[in-house]
Every structure is written in C-alpha cells, then in structure tokens.
C-alpha atoms as a PDB file:
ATOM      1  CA  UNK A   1       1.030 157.157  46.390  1.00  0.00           C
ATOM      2  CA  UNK A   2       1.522 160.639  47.853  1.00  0.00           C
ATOM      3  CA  UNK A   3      -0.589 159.158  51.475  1.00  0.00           C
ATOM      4  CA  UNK A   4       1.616 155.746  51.230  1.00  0.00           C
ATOM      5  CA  UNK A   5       4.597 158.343  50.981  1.00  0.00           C
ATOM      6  CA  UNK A   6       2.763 160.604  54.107  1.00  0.00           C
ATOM      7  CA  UNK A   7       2.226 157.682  56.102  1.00  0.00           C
ATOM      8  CA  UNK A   8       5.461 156.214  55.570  1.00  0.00           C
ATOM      9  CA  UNK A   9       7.055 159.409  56.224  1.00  0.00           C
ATOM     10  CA  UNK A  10       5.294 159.323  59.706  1.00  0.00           C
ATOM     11  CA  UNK A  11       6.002 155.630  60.739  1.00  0.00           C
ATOM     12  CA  UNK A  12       9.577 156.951  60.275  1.00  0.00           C
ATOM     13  CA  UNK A  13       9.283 159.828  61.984  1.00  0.00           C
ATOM     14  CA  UNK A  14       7.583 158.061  65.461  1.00  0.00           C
ATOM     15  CA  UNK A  15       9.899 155.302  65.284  1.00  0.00           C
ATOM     16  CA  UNK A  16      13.232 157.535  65.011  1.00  0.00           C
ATOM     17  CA  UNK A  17      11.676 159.579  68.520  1.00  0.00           C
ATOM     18  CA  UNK A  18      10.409 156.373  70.132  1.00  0.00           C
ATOM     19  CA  UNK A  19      14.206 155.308  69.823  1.00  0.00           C
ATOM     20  CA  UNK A  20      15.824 158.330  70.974  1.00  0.00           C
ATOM     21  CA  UNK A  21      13.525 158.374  74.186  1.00  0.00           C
ATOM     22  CA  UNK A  22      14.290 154.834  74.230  1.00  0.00           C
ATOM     23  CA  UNK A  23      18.330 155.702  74.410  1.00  0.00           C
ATOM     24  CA  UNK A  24      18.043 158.450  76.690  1.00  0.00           C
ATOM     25  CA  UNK A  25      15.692 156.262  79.261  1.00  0.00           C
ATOM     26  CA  UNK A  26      18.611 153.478  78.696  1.00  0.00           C
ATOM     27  CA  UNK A  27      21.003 155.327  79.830  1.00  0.00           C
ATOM     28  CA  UNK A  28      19.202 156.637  83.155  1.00  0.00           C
ATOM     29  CA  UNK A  29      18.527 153.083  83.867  1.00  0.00           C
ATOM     30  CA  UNK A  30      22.598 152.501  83.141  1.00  0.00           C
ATOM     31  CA  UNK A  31      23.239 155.491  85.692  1.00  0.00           C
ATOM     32  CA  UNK A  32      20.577 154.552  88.689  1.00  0.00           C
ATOM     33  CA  UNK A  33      21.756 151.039  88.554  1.00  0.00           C
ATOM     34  CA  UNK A  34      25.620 151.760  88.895  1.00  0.00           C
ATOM     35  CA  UNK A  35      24.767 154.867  91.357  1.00  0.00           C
ATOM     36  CA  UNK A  36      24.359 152.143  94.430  1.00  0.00           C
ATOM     37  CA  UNK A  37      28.104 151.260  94.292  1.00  0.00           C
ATOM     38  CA  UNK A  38      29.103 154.444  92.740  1.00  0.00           C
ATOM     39  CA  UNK A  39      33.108 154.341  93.323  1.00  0.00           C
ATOM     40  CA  UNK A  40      32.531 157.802  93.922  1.00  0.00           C
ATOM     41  CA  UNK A  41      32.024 156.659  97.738  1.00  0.00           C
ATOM     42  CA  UNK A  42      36.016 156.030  98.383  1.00  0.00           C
ATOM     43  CA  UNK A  43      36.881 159.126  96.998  1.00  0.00           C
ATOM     44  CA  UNK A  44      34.413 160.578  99.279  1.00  0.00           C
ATOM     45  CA  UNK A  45      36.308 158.720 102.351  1.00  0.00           C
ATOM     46  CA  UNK A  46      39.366 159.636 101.271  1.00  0.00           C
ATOM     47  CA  UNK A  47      38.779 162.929 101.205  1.00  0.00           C
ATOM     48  CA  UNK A  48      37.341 163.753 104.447  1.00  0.00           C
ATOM     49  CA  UNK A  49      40.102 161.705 105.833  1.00  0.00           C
ATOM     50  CA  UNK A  50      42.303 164.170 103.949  1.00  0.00           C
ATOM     51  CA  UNK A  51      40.521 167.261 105.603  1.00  0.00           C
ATOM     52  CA  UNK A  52      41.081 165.942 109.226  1.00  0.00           C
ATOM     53  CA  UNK A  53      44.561 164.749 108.769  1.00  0.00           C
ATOM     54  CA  UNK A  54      47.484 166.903 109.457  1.00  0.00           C
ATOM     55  CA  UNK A  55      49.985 167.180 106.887  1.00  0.00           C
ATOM     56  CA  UNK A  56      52.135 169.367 105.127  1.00  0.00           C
ATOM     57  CA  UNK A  57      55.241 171.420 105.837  1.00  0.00           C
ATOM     58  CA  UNK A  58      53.148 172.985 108.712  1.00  0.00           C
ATOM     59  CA  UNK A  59      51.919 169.858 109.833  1.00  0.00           C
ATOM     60  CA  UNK A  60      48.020 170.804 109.770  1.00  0.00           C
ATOM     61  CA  UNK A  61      44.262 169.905 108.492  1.00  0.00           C
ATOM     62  CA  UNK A  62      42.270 171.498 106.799  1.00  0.00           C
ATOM     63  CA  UNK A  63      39.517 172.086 109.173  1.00  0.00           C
ATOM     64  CA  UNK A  64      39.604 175.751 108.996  1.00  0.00           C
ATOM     65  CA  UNK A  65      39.393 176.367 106.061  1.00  0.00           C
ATOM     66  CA  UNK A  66      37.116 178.636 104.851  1.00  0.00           C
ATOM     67  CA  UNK A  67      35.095 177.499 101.988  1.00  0.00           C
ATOM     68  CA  UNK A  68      32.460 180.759 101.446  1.00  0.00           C
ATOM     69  CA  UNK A  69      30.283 180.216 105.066  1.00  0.00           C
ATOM     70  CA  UNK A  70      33.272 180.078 107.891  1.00  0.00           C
ATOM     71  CA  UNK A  71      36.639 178.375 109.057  1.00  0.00           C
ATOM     72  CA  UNK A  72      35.388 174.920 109.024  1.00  0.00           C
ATOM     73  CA  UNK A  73      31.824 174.977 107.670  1.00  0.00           C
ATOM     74  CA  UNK A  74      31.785 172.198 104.832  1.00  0.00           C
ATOM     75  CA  UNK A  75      27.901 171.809 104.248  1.00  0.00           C
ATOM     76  CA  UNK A  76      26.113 173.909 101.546  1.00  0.00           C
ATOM     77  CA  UNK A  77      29.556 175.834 100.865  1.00  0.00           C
ATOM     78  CA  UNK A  78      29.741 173.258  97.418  1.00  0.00           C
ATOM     79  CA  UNK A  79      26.702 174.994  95.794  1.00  0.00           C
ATOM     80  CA  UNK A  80      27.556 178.146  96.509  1.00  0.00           C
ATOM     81  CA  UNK A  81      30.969 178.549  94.979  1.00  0.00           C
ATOM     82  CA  UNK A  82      32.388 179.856  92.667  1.00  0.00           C
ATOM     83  CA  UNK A  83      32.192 182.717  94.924  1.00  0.00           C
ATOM     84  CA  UNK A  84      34.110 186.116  96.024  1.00  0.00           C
ATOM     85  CA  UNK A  85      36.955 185.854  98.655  1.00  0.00           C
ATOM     86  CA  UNK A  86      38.342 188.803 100.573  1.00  0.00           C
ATOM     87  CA  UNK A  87      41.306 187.290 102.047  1.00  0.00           C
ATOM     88  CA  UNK A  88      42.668 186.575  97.555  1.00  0.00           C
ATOM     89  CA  UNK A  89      40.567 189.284  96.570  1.00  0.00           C
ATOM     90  CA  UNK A  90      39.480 186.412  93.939  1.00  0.00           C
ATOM     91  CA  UNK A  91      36.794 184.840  93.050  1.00  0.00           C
ATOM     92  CA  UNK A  92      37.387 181.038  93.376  1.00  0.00           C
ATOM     93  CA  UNK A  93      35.937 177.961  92.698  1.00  0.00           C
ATOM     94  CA  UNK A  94      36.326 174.326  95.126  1.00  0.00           C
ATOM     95  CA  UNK A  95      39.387 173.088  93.443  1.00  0.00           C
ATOM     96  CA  UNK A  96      41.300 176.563  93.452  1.00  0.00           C
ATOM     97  CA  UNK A  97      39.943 177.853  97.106  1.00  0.00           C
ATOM     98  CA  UNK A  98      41.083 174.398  98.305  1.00  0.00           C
ATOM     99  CA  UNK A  99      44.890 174.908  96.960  1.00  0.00           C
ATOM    100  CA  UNK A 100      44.711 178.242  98.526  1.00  0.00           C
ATOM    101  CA  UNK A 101      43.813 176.582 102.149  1.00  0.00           C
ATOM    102  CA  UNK A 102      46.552 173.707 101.758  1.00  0.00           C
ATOM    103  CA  UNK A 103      49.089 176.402 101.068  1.00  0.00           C
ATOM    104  CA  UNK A 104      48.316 179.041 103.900  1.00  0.00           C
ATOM    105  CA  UNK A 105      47.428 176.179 106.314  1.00  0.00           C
ATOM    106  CA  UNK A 106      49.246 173.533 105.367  1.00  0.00           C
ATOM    107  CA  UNK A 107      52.228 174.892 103.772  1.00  0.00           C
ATOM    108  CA  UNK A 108      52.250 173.338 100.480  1.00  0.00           C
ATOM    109  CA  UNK A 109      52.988 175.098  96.972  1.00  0.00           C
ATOM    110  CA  UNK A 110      49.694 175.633  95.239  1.00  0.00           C
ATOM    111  CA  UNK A 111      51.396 176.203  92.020  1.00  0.00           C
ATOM    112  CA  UNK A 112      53.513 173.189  92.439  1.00  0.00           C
ATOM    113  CA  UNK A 113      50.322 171.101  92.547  1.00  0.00           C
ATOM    114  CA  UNK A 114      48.738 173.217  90.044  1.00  0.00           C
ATOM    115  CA  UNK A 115      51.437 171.750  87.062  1.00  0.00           C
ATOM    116  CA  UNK A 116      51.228 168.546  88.928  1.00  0.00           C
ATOM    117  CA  UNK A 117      50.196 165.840  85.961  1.00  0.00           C
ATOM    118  CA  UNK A 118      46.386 164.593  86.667  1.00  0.00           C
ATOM    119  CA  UNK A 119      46.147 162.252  88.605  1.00  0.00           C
ATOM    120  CA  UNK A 120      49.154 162.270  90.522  1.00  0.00           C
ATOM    121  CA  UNK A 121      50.386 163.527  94.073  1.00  0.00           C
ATOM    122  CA  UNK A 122      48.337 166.394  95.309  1.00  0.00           C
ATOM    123  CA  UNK A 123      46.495 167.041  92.404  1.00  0.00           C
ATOM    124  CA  UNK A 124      44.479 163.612  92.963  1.00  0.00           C
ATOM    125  CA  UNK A 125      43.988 164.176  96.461  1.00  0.00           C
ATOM    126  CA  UNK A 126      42.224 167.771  95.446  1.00  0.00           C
ATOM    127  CA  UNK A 127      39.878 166.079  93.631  1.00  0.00           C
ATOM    128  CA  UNK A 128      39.031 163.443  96.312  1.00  0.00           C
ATOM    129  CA  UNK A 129      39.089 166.600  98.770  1.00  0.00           C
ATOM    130  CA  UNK A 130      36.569 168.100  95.884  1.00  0.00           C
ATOM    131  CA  UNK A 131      34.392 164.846  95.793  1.00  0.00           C
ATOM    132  CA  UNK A 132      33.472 164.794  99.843  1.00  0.00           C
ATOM    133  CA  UNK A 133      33.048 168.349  99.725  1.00  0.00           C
ATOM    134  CA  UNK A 134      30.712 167.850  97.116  1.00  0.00           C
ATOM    135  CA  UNK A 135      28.827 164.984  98.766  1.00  0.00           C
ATOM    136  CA  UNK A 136      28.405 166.976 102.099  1.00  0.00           C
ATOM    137  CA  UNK A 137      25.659 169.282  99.762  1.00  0.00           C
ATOM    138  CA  UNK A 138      24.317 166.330  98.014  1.00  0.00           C
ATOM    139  CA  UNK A 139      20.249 167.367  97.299  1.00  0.00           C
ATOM    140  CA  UNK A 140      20.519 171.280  98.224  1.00  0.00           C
ATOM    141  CA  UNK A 141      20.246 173.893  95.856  1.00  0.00           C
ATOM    142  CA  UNK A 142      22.481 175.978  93.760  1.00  0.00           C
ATOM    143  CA  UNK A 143      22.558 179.998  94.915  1.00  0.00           C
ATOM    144  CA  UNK A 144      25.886 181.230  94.072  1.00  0.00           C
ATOM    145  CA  UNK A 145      26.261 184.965  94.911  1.00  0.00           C
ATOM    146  CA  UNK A 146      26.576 187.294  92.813  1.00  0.00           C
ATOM    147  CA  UNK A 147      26.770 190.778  93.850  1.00  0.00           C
ATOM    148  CA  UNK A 148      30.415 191.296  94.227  1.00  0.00           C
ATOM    149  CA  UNK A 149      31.873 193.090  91.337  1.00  0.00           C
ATOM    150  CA  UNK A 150      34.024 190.276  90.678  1.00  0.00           C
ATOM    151  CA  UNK A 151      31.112 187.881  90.627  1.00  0.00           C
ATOM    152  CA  UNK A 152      29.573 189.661  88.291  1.00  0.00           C
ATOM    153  CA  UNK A 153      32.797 190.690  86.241  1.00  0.00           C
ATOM    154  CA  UNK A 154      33.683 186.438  86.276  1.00  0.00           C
ATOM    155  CA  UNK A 155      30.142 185.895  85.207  1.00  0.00           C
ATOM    156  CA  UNK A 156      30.718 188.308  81.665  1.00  0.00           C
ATOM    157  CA  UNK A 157      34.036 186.907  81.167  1.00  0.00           C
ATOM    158  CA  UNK A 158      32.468 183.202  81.423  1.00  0.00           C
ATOM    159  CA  UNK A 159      29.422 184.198  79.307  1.00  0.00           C
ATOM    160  CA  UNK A 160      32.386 185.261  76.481  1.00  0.00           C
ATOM    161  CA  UNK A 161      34.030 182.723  77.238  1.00  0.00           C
ATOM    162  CA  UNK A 162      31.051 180.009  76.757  1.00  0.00           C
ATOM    163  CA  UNK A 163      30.276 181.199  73.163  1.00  0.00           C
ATOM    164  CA  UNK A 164      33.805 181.785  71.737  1.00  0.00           C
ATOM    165  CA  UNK A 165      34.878 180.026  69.054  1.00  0.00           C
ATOM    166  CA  UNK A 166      38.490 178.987  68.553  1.00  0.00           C
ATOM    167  CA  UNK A 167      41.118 176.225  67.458  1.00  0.00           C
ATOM    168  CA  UNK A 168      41.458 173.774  64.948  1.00  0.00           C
ATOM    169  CA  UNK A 169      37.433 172.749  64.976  1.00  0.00           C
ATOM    170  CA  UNK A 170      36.350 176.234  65.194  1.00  0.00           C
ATOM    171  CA  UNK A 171      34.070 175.212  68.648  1.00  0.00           C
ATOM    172  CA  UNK A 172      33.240 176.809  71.404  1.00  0.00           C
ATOM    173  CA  UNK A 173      31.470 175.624  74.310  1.00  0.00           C
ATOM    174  CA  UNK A 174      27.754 176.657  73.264  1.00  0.00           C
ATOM    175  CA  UNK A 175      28.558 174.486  70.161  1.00  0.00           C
ATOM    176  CA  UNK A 176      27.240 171.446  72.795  1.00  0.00           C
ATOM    177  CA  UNK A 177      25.482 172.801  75.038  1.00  0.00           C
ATOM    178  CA  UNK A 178      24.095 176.234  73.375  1.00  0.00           C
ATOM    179  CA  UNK A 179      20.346 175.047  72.662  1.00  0.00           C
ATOM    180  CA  UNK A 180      18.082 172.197  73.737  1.00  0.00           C
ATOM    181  CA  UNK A 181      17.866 168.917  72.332  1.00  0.00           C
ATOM    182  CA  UNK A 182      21.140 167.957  71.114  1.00  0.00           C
ATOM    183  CA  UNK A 183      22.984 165.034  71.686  1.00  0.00           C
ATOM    184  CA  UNK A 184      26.034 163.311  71.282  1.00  0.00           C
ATOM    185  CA  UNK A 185      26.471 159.002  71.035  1.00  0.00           C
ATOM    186  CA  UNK A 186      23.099 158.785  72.378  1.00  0.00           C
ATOM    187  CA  UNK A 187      23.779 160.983  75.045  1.00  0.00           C
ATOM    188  CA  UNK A 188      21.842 164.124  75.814  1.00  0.00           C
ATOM    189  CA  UNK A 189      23.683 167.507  76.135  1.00  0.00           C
ATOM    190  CA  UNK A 190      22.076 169.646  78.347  1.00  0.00           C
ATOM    191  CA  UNK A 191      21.841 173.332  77.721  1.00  0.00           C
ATOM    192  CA  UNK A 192      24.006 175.146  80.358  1.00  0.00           C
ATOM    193  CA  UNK A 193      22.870 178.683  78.859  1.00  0.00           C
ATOM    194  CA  UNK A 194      19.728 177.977  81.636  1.00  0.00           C
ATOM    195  CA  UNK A 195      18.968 176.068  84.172  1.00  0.00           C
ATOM    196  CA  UNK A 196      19.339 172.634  83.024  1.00  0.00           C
ATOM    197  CA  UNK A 197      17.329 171.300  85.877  1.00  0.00           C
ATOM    198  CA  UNK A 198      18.022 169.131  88.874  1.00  0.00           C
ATOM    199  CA  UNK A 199      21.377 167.037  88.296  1.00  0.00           C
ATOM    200  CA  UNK A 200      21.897 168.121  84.925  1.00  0.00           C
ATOM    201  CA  UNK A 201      25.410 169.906  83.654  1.00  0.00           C
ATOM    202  CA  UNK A 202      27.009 172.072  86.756  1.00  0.00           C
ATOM    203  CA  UNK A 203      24.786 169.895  88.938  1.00  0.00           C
ATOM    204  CA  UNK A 204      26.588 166.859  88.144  1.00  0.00           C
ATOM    205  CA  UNK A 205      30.325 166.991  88.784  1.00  0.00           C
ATOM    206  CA  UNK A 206      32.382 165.665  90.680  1.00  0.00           C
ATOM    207  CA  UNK A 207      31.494 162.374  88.295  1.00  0.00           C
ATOM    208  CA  UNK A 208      33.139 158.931  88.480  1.00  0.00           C
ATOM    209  CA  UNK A 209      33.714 158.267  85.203  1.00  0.00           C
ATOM    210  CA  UNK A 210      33.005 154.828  84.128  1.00  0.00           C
ATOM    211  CA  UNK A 211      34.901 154.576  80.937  1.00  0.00           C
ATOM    212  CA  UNK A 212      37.749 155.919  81.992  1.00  0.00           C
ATOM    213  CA  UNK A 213      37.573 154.625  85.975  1.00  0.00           C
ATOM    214  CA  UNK A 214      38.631 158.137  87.252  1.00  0.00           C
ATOM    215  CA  UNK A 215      37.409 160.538  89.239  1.00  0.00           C
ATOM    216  CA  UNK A 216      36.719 164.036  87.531  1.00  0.00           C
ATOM    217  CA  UNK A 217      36.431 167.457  89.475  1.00  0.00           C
ATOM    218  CA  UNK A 218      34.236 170.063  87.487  1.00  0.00           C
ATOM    219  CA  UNK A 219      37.925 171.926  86.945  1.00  0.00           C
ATOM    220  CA  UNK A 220      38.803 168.662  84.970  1.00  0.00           C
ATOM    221  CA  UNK A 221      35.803 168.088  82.940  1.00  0.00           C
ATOM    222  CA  UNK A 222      36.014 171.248  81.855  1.00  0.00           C
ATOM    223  CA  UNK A 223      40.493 170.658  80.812  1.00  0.00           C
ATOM    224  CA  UNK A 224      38.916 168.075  79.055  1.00  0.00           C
ATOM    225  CA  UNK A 225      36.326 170.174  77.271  1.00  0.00           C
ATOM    226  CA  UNK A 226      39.203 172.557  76.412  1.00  0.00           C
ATOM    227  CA  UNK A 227      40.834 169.354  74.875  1.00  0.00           C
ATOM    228  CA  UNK A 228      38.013 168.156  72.918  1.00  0.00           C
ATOM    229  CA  UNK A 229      37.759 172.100  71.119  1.00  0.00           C
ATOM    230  CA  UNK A 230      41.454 171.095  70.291  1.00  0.00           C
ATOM    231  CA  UNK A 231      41.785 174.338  72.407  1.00  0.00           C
ATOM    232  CA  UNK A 232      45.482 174.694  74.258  1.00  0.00           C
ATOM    233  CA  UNK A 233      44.972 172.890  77.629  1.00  0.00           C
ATOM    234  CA  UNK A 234      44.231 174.922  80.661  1.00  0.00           C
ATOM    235  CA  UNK A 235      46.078 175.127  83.675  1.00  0.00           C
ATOM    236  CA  UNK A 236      44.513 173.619  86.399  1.00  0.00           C
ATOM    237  CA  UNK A 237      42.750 176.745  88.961  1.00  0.00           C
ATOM    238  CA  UNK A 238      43.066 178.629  85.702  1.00  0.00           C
ATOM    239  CA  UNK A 239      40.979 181.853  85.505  1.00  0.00           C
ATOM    240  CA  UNK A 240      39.055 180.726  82.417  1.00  0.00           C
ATOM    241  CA  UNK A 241      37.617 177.725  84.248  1.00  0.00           C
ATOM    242  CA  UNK A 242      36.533 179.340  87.474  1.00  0.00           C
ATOM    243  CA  UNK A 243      34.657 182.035  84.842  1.00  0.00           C
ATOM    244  CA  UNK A 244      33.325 179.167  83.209  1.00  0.00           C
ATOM    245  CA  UNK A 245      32.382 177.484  86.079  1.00  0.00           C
ATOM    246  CA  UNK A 246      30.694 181.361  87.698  1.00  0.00           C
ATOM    247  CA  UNK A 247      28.352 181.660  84.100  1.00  0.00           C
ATOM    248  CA  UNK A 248      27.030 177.645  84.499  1.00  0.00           C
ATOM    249  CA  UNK A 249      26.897 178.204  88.249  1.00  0.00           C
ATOM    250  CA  UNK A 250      24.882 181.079  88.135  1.00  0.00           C
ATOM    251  CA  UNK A 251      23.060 179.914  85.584  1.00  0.00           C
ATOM    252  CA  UNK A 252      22.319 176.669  87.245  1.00  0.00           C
ATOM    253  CA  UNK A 253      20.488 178.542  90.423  1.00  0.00           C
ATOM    254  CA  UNK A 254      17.179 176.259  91.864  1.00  0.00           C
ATOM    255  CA  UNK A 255      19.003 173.139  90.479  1.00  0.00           C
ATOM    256  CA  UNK A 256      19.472 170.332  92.744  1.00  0.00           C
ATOM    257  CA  UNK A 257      23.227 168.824  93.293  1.00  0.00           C
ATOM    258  CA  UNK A 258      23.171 164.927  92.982  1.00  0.00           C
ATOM    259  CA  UNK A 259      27.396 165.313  93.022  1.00  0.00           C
ATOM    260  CA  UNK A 260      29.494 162.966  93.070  1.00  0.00           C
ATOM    261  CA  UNK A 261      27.641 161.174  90.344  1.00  0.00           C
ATOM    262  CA  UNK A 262      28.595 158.686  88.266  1.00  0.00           C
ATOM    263  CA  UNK A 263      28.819 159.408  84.029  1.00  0.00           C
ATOM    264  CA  UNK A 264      29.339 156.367  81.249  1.00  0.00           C
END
C-alpha cells in the first residue's frame, strides 16, 4: 500500500507541473499570437505625431526635448531612464520627464495634467507619448545610470519601498514579485528583486492591456499596483513610483525591452 500511495503521490505530483508548464506555455502562445496586431501600434502613431506637432500655450513640439542623451534624441533614452536631470535636479522617469518638457516647451501645467483623471486629456496623450518612446528602444538593453547621488539615493528609497508592507492586506510589493516561482490565475510573477530576464517585469511596459482595452504606462501599472495593496492611490509622476521604477530599473540591467507589449 505504502508504493501504491508513493506512486500515486508521484502521478500527482508530474501531472500538477505538466499543467502549470502547460498554462504558462498557453499563455505565451495567447501573447505571440495577439502581438501581430498589438493595438499598441496606434498608440505608437499617435504619439510620435504628438512629439512633432506644435501645441500648447507656446505653440511648440516636443522635439527638443531632452530625454537623458540630448534635445531631440528619442532612441535608447527609454531604457535608460529613470535617470538624473540637472536642469530639475530630479531624478525622473518617461512619464514625469515628459510633463516637465510639455510644460517648459510647450507651456502646459504639469500638475494640471498630473490630477488629470486616467485616461483623459493630457494624461492619455502622455501615455501614447510614453508608448512611441518606448517602441523607438524596442530590443536594446536596460543600463540605467546610477552614479548620481540621487540615483543611488532613489534606488534605497525604491528598495524600501518594494518590501514595505502596508494597508488593509498588509502587502507590499515583494509579496508578488519577492521570490521565484509564484503565480497568480495562471499567470507567472516574475521576480523584480533580479533581473527577470528579457521582456519580463520593467521590460514589459508600456502594455496594451487586453482585458481592459487600455493602454498602461509603467507609472500606471504601478497606480494600479498601489490599488491592488488597497494602498492610498498615488499621484501620477509621484516620487514613490519613479523610486520604484529606479530599484526594478536597475535591477533589470542586460534585460531586453520588447515594450509596448501586449498583457491578458
């Protein structure tokens, strides 16, 4: 009886992985087949039509501004930000650095469009600003500086930051994505305390979100993180998210960007 029980126990045990590698490979083969008409691609169009076209109060683009590499320069600044910038004495991530630029070259109120509600006005045109940005580094590398003191100072605070615990739920972020191997409705959760490897975590957004049919910038996939901890809800360019976003940046060096990409 005790081998029928060993033997048993086994079957069990092969079938329950066989079924989880069967989910996860499921769910690849969801992604690659929707990736060909990822909507993804009009945000991307709208959004370098955005950074030509002259609008504001001031009646200018966006084509100087300077993303981390020069007035202008659009490729390879995505994986390198967050990053340090002299001219805020900040470090920034996309979404912040670009409300920065449409307020000293375009003349609009970057707090005004940071309370805008998501998904409306200026706030939705960020994110398809965010989304061509991002496609413009598709397949390069993530090597975000950090020397500055304020690098390395956002870095702590988003290390802290990852592994505190708080609201109604008692989460944190690690809580997810602390350790390898977890997952969530058949989903994997990479670990973001590493390098989760090519297209995995940090790598991944801006994401069209399939469920939903929205477009999310990493600043709002991490709101809605916030949300899910049953944490207060961040403001938009808020400090704690661009610290977040410096530890899983860092953290994410060698790993290739496949952003946009397209989540369930």
């Amino acid at each position: 009886m005790k081998r029928l029980a060993l033997a048993i126990g086994t079957v069990v045990v092969a079938c329950s992985a066989m079924a989880q590698k069967s989910a996860s490979d499921g769910i690849a083969e969801y992604r690659a087949m929707l990736q060909d008409g990822n909507p993804a691609e009009l945000f991307e169009a709208k959004g370098e039509d955005l950074w030509r076209q002259k609008r504001g109060p001031k009646n200018a683009s966006l084509e100087q501004c300077d993303l981390g590499k020069g007035p202008g320069v659009v490729k390879g600044a995505f994986v390198e930000l967050p990053r340090y910038f002299a001219d805020t004495n900040k470090v920034q991530d996309l979404e912040s650095r670009l409300l920065t630029c449409m307020e000293t070259l375009q003349g609009f109120n970057a707090a005004d469009i940071a309370k805008t509600p998501y998904g409306k006005g200026e706030q939705n045109n960020v994110t398809a600003l965010a989304t061509w940005i991002a496609a413009e580094s598709r397949g390069m590398k993530f090597n975000l500086p950090n020397s500055h003191v304020a690098e390395k100072t956002m870095y702590e605070v988003g290390k802290r930051l990852f592994f505190m615990r708080g609201g109604s739920h008692d989460f944190a972020c690690a809580t997810c994505h602390g350790e390898d191997g977890k997952r969530i409705r058949l989903q994997d959760l990479p670990n973001l305390t590493k390098n989760p490897g090519d297209g995995a975590g940090f790598a991944a957004w801006p994401a069209y979100r399939v469920s939903n049919g929205q477009m999310w910038s990493m600043q709002l996939r991490l709101n809605d993180c916030y949300r899910q901890q049953r944490f207060p809800y961040p403001l938009f360019g808020s400090d704690a998210t661009i610290a977040l976003g410096t530890y899983m940046g860092v953290n994410a060096k060698g790993a290739e960007s496949i952003a946009p990409a397209i989540k369930r």
